[in-house]
PDB file of N, CA and C in Angstrom:
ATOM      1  N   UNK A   1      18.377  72.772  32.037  1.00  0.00           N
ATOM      2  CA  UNK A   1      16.958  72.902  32.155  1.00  0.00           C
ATOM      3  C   UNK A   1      16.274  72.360  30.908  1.00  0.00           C
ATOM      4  N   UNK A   2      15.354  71.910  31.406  1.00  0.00           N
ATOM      5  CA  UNK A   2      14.451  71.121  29.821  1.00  0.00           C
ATOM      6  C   UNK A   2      13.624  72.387  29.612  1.00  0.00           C
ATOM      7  N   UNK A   3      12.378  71.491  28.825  1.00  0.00           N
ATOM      8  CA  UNK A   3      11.232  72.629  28.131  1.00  0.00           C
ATOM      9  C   UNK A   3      10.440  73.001  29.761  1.00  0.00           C
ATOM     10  N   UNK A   4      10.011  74.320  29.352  1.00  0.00           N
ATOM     11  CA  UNK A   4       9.004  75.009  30.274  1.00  0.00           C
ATOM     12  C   UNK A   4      10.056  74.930  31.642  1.00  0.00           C
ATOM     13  N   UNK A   5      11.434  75.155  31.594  1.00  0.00           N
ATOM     14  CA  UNK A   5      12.127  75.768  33.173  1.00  0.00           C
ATOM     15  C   UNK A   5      12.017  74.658  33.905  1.00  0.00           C
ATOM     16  N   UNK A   6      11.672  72.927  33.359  1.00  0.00           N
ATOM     17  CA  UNK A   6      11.787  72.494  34.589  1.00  0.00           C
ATOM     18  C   UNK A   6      13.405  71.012  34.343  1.00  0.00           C
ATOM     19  N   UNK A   7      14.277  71.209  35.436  1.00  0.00           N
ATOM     20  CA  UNK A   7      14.994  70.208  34.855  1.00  0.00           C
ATOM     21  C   UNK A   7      15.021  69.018  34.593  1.00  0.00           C
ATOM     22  N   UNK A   8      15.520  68.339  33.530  1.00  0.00           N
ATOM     23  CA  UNK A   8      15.229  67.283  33.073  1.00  0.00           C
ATOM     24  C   UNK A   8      15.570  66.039  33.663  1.00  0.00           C
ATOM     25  N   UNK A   9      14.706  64.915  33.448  1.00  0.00           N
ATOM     26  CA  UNK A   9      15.147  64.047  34.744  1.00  0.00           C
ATOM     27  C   UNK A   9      16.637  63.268  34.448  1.00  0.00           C
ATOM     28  N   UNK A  10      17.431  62.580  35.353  1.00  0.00           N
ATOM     29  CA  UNK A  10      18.615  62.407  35.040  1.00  0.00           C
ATOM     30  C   UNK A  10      18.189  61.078  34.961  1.00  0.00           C
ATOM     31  N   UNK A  11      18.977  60.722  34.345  1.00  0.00           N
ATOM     32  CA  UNK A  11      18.843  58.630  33.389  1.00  0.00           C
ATOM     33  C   UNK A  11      20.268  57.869  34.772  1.00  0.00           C
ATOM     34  N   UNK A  12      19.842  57.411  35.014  1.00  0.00           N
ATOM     35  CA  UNK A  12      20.834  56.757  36.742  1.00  0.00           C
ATOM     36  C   UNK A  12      21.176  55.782  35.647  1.00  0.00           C
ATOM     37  N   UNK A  13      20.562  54.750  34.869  1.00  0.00           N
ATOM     38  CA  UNK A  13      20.907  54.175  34.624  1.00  0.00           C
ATOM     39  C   UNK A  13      22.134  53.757  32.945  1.00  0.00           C
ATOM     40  N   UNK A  14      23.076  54.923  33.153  1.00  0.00           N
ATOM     41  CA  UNK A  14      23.756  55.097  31.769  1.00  0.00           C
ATOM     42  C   UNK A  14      24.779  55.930  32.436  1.00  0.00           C
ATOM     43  N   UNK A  15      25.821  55.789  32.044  1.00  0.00           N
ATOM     44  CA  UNK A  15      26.580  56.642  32.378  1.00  0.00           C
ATOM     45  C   UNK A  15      27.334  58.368  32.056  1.00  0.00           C
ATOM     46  N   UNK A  16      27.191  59.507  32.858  1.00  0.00           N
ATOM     47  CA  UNK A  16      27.149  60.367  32.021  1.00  0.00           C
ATOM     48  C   UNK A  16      28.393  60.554  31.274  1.00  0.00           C
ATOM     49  N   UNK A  17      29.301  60.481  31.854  1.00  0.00           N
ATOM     50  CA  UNK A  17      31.157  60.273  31.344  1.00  0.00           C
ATOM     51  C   UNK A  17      31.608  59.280  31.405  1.00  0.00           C
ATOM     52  N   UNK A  18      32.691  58.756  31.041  1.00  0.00           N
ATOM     53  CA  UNK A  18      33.724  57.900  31.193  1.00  0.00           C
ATOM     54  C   UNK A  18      34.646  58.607  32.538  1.00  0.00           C
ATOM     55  N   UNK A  19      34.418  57.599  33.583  1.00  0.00           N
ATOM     56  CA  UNK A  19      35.624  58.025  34.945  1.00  0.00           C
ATOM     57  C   UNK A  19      36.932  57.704  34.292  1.00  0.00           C
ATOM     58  N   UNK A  20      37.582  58.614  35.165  1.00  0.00           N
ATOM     59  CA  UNK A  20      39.208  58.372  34.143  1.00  0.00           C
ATOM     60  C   UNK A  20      39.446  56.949  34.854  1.00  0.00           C
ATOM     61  N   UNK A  21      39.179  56.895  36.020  1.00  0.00           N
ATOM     62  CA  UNK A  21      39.527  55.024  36.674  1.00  0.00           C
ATOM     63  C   UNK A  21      38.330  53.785  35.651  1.00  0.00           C
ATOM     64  N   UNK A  22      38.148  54.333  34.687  1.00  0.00           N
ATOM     65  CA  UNK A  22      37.334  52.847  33.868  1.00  0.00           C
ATOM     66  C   UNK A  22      38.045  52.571  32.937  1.00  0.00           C
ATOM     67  N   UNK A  23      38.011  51.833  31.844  1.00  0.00           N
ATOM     68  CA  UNK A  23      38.894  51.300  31.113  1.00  0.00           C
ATOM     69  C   UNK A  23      38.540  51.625  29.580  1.00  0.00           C
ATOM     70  N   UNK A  24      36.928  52.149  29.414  1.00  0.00           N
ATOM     71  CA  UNK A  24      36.406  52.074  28.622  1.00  0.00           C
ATOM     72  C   UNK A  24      36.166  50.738  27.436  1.00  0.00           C
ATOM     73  N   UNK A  25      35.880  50.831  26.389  1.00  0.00           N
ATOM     74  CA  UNK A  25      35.341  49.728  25.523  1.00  0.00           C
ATOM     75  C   UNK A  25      36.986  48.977  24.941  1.00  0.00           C
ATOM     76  N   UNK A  26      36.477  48.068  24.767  1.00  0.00           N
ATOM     77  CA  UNK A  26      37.586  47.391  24.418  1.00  0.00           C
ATOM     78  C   UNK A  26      37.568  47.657  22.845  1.00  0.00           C
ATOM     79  N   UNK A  27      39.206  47.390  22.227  1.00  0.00           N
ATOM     80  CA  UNK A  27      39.653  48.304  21.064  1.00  0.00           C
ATOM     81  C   UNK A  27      39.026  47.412  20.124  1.00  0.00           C
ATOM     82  N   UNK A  28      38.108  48.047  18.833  1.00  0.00           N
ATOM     83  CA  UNK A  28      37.912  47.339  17.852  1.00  0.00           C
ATOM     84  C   UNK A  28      39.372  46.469  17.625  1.00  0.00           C
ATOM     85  N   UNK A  29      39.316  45.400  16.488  1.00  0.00           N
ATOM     86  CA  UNK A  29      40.682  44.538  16.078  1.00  0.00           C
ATOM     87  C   UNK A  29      41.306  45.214  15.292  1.00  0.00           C
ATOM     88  N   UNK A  30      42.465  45.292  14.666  1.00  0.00           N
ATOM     89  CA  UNK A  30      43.086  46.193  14.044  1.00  0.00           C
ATOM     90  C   UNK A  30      42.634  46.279  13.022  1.00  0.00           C
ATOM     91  N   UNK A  31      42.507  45.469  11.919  1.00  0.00           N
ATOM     92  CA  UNK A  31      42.219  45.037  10.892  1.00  0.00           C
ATOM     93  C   UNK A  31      40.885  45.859  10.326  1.00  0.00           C
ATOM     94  N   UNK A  32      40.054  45.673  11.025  1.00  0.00           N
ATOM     95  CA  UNK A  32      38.524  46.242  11.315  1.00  0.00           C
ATOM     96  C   UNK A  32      38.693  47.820  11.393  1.00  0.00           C
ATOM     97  N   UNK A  33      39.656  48.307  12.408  1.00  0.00           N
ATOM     98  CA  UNK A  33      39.799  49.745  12.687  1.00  0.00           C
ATOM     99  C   UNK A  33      40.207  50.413  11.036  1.00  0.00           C
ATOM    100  N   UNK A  34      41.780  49.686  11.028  1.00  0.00           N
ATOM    101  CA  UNK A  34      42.251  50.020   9.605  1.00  0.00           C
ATOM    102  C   UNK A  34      41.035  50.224   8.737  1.00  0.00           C
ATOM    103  N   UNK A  35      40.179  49.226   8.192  1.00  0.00           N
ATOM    104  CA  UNK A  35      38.799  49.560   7.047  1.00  0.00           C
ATOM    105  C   UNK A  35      38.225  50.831   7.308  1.00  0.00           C
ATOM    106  N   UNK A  36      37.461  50.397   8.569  1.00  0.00           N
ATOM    107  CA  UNK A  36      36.402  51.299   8.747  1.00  0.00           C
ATOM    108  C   UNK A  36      37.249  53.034   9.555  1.00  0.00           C
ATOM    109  N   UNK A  37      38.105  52.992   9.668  1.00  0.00           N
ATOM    110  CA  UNK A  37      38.634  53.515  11.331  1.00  0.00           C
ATOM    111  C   UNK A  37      38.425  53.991  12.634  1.00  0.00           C
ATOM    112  N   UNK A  38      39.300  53.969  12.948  1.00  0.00           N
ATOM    113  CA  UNK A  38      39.228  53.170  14.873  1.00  0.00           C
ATOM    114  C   UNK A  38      37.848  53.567  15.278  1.00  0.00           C
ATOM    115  N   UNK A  39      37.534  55.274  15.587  1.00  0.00           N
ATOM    116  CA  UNK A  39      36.655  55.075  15.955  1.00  0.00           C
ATOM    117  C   UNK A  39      35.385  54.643  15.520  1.00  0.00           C
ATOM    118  N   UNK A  40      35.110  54.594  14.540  1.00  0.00           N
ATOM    119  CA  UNK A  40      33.799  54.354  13.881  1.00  0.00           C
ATOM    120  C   UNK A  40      33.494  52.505  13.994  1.00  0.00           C
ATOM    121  N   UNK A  41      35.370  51.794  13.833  1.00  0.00           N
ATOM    122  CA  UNK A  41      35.000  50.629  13.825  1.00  0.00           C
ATOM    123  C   UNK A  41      34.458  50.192  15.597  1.00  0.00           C
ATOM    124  N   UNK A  42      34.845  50.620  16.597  1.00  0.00           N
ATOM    125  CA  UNK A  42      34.868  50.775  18.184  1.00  0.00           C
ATOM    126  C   UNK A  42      33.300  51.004  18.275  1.00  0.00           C
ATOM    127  N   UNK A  43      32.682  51.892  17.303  1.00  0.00           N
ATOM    128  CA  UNK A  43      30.747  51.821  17.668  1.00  0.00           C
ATOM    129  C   UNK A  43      30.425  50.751  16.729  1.00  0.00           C
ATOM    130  N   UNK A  44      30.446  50.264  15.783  1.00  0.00           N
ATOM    131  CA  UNK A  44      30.014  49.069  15.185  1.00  0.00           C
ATOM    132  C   UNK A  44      30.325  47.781  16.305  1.00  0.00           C
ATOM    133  N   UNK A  45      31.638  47.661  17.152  1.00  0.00           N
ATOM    134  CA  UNK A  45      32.047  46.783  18.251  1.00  0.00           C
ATOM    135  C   UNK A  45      30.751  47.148  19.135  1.00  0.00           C
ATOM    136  N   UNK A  46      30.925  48.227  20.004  1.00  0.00           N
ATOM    137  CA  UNK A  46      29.742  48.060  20.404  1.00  0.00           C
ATOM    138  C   UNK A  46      28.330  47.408  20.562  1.00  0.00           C
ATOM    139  N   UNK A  47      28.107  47.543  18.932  1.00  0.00           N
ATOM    140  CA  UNK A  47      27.016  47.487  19.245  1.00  0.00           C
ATOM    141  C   UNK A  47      26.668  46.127  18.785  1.00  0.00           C
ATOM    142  N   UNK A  48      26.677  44.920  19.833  1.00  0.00           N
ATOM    143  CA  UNK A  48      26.731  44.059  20.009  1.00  0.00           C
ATOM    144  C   UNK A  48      25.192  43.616  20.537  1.00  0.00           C
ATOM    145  N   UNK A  49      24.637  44.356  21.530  1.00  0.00           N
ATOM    146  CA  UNK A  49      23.416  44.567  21.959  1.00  0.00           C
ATOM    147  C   UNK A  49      23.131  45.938  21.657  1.00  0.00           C
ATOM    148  N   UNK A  50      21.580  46.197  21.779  1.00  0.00           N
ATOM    149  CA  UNK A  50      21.106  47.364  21.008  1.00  0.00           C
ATOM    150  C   UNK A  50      21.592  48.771  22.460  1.00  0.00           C
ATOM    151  N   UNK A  51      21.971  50.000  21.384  1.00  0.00           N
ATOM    152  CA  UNK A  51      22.429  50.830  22.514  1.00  0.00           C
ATOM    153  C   UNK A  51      21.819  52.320  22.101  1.00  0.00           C
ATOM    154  N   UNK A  52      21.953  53.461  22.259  1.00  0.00           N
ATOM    155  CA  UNK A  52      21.268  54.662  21.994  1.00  0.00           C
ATOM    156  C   UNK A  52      22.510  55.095  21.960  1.00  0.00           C
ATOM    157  N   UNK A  53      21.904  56.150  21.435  1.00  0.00           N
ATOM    158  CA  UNK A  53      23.438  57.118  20.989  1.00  0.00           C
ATOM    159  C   UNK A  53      24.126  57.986  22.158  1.00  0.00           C
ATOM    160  N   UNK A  54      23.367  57.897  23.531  1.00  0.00           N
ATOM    161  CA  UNK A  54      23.858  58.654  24.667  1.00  0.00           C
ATOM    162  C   UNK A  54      24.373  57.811  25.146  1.00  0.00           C
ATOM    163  N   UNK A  55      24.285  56.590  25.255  1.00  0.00           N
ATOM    164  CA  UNK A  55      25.030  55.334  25.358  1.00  0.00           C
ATOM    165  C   UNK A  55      26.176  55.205  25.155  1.00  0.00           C
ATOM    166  N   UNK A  56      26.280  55.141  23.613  1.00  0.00           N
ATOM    167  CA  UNK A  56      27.590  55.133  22.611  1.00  0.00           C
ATOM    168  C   UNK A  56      28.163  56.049  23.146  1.00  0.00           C
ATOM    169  N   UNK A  57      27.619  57.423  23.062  1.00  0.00           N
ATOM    170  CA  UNK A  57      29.160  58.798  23.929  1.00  0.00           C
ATOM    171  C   UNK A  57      29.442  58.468  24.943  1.00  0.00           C
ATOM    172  N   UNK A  58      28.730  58.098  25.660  1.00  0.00           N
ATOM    173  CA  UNK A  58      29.204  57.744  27.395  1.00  0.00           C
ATOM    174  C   UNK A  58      30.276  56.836  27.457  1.00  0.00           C
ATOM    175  N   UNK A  59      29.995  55.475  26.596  1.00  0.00           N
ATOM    176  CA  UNK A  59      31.522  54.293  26.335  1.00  0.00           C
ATOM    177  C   UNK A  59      32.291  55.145  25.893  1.00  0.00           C
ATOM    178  N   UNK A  60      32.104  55.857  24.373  1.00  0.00           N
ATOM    179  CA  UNK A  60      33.071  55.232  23.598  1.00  0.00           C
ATOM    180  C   UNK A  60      33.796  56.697  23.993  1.00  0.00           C
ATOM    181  N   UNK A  61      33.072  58.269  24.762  1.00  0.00           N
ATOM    182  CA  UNK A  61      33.633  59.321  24.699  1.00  0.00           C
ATOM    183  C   UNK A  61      34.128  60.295  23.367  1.00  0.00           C
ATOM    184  N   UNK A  62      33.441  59.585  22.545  1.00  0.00           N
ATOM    185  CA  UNK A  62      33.338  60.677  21.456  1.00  0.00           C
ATOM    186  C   UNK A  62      32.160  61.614  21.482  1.00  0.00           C
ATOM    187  N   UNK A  63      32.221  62.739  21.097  1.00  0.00           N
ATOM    188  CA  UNK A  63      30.960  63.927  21.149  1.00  0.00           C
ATOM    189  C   UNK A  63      29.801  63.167  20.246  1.00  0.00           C
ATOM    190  N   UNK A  64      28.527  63.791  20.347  1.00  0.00           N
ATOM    191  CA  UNK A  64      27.363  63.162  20.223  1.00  0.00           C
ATOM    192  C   UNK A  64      27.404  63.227  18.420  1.00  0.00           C
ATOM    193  N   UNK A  65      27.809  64.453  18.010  1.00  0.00           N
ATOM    194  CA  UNK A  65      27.518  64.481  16.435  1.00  0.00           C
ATOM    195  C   UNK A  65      28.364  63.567  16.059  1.00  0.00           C
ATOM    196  N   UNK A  66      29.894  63.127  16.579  1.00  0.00           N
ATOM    197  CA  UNK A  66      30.872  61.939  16.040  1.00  0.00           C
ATOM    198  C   UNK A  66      29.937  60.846  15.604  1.00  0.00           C
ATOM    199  N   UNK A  67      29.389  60.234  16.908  1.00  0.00           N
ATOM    200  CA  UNK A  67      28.752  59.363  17.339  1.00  0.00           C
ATOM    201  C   UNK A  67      27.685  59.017  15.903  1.00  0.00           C
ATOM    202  N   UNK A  68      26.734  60.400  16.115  1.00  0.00           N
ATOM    203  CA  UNK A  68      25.584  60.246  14.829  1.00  0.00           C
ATOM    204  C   UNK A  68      26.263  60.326  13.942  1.00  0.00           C
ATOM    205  N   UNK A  69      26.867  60.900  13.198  1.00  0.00           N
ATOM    206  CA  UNK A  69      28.067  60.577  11.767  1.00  0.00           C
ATOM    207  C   UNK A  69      28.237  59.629  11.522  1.00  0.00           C
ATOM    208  N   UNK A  70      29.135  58.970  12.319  1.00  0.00           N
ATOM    209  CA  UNK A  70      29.654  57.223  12.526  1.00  0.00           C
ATOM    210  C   UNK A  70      27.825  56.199  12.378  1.00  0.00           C
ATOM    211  N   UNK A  71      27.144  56.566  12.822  1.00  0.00           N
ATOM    212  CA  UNK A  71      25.777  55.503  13.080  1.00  0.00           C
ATOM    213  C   UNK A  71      24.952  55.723  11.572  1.00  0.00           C
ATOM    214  N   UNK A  72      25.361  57.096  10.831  1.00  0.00           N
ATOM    215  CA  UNK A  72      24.660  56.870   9.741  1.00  0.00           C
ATOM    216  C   UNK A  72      25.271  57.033   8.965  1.00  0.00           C
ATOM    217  N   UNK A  73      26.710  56.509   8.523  1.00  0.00           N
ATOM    218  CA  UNK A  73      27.390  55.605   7.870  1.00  0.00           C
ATOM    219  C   UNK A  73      27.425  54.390   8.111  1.00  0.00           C
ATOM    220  N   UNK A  74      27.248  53.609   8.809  1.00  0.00           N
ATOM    221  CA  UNK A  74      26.788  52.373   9.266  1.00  0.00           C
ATOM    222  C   UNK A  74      25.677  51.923   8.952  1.00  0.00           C
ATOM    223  N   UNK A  75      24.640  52.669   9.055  1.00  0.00           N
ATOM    224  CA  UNK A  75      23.363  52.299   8.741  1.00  0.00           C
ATOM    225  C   UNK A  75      23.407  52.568   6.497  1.00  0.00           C
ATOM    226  N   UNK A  76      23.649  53.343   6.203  1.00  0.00           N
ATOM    227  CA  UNK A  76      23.737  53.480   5.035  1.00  0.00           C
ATOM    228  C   UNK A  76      24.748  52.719   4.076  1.00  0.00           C
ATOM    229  N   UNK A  77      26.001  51.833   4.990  1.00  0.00           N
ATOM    230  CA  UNK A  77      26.326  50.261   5.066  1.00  0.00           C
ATOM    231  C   UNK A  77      25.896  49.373   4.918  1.00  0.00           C
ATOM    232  N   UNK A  78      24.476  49.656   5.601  1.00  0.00           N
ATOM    233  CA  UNK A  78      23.599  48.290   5.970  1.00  0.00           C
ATOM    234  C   UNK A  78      24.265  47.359   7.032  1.00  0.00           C
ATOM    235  N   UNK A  79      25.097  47.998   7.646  1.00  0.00           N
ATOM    236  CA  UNK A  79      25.955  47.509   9.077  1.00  0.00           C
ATOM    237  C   UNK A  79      24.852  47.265  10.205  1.00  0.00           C
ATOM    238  N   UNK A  80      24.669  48.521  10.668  1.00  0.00           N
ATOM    239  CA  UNK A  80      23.847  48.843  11.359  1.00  0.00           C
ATOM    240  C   UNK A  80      22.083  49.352  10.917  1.00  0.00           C
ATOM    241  N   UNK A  81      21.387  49.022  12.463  1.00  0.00           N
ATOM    242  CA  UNK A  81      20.080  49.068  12.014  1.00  0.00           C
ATOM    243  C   UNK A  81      19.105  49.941  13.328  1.00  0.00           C
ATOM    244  N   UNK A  82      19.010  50.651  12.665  1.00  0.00           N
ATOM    245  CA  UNK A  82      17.774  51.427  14.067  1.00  0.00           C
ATOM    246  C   UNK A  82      16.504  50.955  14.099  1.00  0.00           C
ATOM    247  N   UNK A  83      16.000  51.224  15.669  1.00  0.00           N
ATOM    248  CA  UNK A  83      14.874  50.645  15.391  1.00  0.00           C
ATOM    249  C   UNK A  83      14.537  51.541  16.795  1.00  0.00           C
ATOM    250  N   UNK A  84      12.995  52.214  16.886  1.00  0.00           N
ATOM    251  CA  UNK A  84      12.668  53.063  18.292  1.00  0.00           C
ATOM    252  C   UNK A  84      12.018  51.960  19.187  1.00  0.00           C
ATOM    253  N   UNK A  85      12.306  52.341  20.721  1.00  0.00           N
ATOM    254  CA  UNK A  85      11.715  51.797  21.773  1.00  0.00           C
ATOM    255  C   UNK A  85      11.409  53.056  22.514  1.00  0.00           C
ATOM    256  N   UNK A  86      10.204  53.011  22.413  1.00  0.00           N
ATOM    257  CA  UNK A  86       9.567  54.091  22.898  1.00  0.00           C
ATOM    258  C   UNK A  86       9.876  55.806  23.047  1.00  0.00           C
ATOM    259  N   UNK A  87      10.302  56.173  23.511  1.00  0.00           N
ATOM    260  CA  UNK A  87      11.063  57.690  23.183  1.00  0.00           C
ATOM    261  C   UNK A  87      12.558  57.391  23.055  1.00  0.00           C
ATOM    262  N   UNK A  88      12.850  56.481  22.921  1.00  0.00           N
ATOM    263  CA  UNK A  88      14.346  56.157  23.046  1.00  0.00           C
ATOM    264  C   UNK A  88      14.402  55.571  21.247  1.00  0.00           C
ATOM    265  N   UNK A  89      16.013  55.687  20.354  1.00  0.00           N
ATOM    266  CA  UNK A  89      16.167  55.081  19.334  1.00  0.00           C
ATOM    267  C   UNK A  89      17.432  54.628  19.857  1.00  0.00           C
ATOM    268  N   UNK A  90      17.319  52.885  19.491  1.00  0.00           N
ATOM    269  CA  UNK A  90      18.110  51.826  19.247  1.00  0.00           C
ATOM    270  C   UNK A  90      18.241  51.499  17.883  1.00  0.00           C
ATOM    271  N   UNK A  91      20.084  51.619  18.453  1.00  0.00           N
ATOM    272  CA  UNK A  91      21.036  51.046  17.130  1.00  0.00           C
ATOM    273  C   UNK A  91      21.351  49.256  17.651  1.00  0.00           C
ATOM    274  N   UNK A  92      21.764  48.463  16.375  1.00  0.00           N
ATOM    275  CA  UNK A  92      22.118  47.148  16.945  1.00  0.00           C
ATOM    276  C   UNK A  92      22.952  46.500  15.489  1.00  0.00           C
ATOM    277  N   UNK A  93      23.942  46.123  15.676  1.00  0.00           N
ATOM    278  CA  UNK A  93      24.593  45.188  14.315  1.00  0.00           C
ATOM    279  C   UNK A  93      23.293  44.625  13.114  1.00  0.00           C
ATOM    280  N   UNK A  94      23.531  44.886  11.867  1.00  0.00           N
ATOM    281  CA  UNK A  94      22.860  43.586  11.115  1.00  0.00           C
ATOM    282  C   UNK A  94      23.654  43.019  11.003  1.00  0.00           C
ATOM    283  N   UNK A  95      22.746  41.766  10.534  1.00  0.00           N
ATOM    284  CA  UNK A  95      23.746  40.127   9.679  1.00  0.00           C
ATOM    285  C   UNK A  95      25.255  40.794   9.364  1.00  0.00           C
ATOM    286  N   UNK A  96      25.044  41.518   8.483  1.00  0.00           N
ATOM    287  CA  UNK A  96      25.964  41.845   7.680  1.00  0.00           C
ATOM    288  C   UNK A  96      27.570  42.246   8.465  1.00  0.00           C
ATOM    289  N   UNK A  97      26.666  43.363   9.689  1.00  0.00           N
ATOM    290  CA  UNK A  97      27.696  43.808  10.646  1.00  0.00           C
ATOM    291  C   UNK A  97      28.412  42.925  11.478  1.00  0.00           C
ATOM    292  N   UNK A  98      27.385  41.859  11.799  1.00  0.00           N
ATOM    293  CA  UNK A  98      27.916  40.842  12.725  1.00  0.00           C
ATOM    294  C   UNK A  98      28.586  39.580  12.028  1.00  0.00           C
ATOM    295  N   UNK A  99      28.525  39.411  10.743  1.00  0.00           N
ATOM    296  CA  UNK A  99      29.504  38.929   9.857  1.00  0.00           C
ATOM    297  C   UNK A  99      31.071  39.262   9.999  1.00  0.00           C
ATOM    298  N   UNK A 100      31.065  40.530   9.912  1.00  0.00           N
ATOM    299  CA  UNK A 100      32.280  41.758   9.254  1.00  0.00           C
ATOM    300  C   UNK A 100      32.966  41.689  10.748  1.00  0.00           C
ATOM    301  N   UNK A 101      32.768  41.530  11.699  1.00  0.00           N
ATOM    302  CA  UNK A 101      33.025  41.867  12.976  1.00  0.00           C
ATOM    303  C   UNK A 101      33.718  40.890  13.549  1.00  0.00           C
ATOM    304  N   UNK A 102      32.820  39.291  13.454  1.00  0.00           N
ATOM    305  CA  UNK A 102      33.149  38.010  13.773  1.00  0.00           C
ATOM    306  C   UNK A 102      33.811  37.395  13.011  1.00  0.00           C
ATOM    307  N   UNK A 103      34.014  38.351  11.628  1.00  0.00           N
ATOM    308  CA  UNK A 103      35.339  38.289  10.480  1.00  0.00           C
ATOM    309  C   UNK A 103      36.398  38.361  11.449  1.00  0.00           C
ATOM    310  N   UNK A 104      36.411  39.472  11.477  1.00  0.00           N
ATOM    311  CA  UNK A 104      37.785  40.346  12.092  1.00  0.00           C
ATOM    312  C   UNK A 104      38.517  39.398  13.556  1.00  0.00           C
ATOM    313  N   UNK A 105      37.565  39.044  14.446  1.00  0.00           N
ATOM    314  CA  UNK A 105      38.013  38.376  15.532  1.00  0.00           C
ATOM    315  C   UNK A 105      38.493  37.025  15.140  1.00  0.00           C
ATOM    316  N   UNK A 106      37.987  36.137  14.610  1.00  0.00           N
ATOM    317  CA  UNK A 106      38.586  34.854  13.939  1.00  0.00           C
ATOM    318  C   UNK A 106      39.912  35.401  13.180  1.00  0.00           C
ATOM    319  N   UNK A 107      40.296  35.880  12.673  1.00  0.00           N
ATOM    320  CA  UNK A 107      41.386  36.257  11.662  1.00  0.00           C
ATOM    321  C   UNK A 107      42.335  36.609  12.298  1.00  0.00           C
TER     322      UNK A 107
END
């Protein structure tokens, strides 16, 4: 139930779990995991296009505080960069991230 008893509307378009028949996100590179690790390097992969953090749990299936932990170490990296769209906050790679990333895959 949301505020004032009434329930909150459901988002169709995001997924609420990972089905055990999906495959989920594909594995950060090793190299990348090793630095940063796995999971933290797997939301920097991500975020390739800009995503929200209910987003990120739904792929990547880590709990929501993982998720925010991991996004503001990233951002305090200067990896990552937030930015709001309307009641919603979007995360998305900087330069920097998409450097470090497109490191890792060439190598």
């Amino acid at each position: 139930m949301g505020l004032l008893g009434r329930a909150a509307p459901l988002r169709r378009d995001l997924p609420l779990r990972r089905r055990p028949d999906h495959p989920g996100p594909p594995p950060a590179p090793d190299s990348l995991a090793r630095l940063l690790g796995p999971a933290r390097a797997s939301v920097l992969v991500l975020l390739d296009t800009p995503k929200s953090t209910t987003h990120l749990v739904a792929l990547t299936g880590q709990p929501l505080g993982s998720v925010g932990r991991h996004l503001r170490v990233l951002r305090e990296a200067r990896l990552v960069r937030r930015r709001r769209a309307g009641r919603s906050v979007l995360y998305d790679r900087t330069t920097a991230g998409e450097v470090l990333v497109e490191a890792q895959r060439t190598a």
